[in-house]
Protein backbone atom coordinates (compact mmCIF):
# COMPACT_ATOMS: atom_id res chain seq x y z
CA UNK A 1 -8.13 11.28 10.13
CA UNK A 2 -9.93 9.99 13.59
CA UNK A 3 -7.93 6.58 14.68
CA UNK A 4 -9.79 5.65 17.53
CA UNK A 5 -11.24 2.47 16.06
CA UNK A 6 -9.73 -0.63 14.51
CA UNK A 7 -11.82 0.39 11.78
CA UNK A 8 -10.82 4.31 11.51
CA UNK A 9 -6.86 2.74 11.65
CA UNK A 10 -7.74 0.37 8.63
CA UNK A 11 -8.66 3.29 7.14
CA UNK A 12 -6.02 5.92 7.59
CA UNK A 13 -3.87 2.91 6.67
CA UNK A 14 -5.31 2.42 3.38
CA UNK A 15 -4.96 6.14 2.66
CA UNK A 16 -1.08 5.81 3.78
CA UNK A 17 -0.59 2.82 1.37
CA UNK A 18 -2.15 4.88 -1.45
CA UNK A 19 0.03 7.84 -1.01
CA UNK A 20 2.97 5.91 -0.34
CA UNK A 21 2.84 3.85 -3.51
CA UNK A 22 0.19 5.36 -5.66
CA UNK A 23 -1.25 2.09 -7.23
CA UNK A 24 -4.29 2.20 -8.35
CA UNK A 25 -7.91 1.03 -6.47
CA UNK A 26 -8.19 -1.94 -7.89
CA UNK A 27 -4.25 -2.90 -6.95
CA UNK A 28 -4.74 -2.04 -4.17
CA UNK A 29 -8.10 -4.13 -3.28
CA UNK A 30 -6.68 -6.96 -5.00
CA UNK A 31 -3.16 -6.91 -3.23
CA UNK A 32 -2.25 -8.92 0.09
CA UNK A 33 0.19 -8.27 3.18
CA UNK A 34 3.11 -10.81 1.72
CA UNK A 35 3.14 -8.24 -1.53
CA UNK A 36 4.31 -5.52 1.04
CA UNK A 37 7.84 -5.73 2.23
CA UNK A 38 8.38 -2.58 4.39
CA UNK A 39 12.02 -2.71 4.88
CA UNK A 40 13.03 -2.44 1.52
CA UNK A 41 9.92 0.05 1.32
CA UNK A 42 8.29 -1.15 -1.57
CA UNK A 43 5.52 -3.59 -3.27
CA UNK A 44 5.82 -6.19 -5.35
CA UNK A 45 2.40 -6.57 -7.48
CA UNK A 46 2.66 -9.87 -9.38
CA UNK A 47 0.31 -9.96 -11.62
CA UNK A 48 -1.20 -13.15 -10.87
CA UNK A 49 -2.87 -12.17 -7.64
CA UNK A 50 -2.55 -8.20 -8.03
CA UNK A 51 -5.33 -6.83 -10.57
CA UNK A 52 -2.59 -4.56 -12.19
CA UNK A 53 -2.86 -2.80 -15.70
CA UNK A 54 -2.38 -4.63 -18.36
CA UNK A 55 -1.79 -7.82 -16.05
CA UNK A 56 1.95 -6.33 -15.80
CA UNK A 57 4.06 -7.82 -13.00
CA UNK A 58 6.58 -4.57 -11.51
CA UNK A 59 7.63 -3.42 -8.07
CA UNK A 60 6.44 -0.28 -6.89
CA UNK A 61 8.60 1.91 -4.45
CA UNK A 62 7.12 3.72 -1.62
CA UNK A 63 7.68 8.01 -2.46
CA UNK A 64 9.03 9.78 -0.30
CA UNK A 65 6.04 11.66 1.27
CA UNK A 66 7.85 11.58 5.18
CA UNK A 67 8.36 9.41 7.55
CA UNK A 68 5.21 10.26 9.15
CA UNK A 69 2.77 8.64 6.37
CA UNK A 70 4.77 5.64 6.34
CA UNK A 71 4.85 5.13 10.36
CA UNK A 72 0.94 5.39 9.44
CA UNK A 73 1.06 2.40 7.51
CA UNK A 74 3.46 0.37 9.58
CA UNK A 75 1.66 0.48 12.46
C-alpha cells in the first residue's frame, strides 16, 4: 500500500494491526493506543471499552506474520 500521506500510513497501519492480531472490525474501531503494548507484542481488549464478542475481556497476541508487518504498525 501507497504511504505517502499521514492518511495512507493510518491506513496501512490499520491493515498491520488486523493481520497482526486478527480482532475483529468492531474491536478494532472500538480499541485505543493504551490497549496496545508492543513490547510484549500483544493487546489487551477489556471489555469495558473494547466492543469484543460476547463483552469477553482476553489478551490477544500479535501472530507471527514477520517482522516486517509489525515494523508497519510500530511506526
Amino acid at each position: 500500500m501507497p504511504s505517502n500521506s499521514e492518511i495512507e500510513q493510518r491506513d496501512r497501519a490499520l491493515v498491520a494491526f488486523t493481520l497482526l492480531t486478527g480482532a475483529r472490525d468492531s474491536a478494532i474501531t472500538s480499541m485505543k493506543l493504551k490497549h496496545v503494548d508492543l513490547a510484549a507484542k500483544c493487546v489487551d481488549q477489556d471489555a469495558r471499552e473494547v466492543n469484543t464478542k460476547f463483552s469477553k475481556t482476553f489478551t490477544t497476541f500479535f501472530f507471527p506474520v514477520g517482522e516486517e508487518i509489525h515494523k508497519i504498525f510500530a511506526d
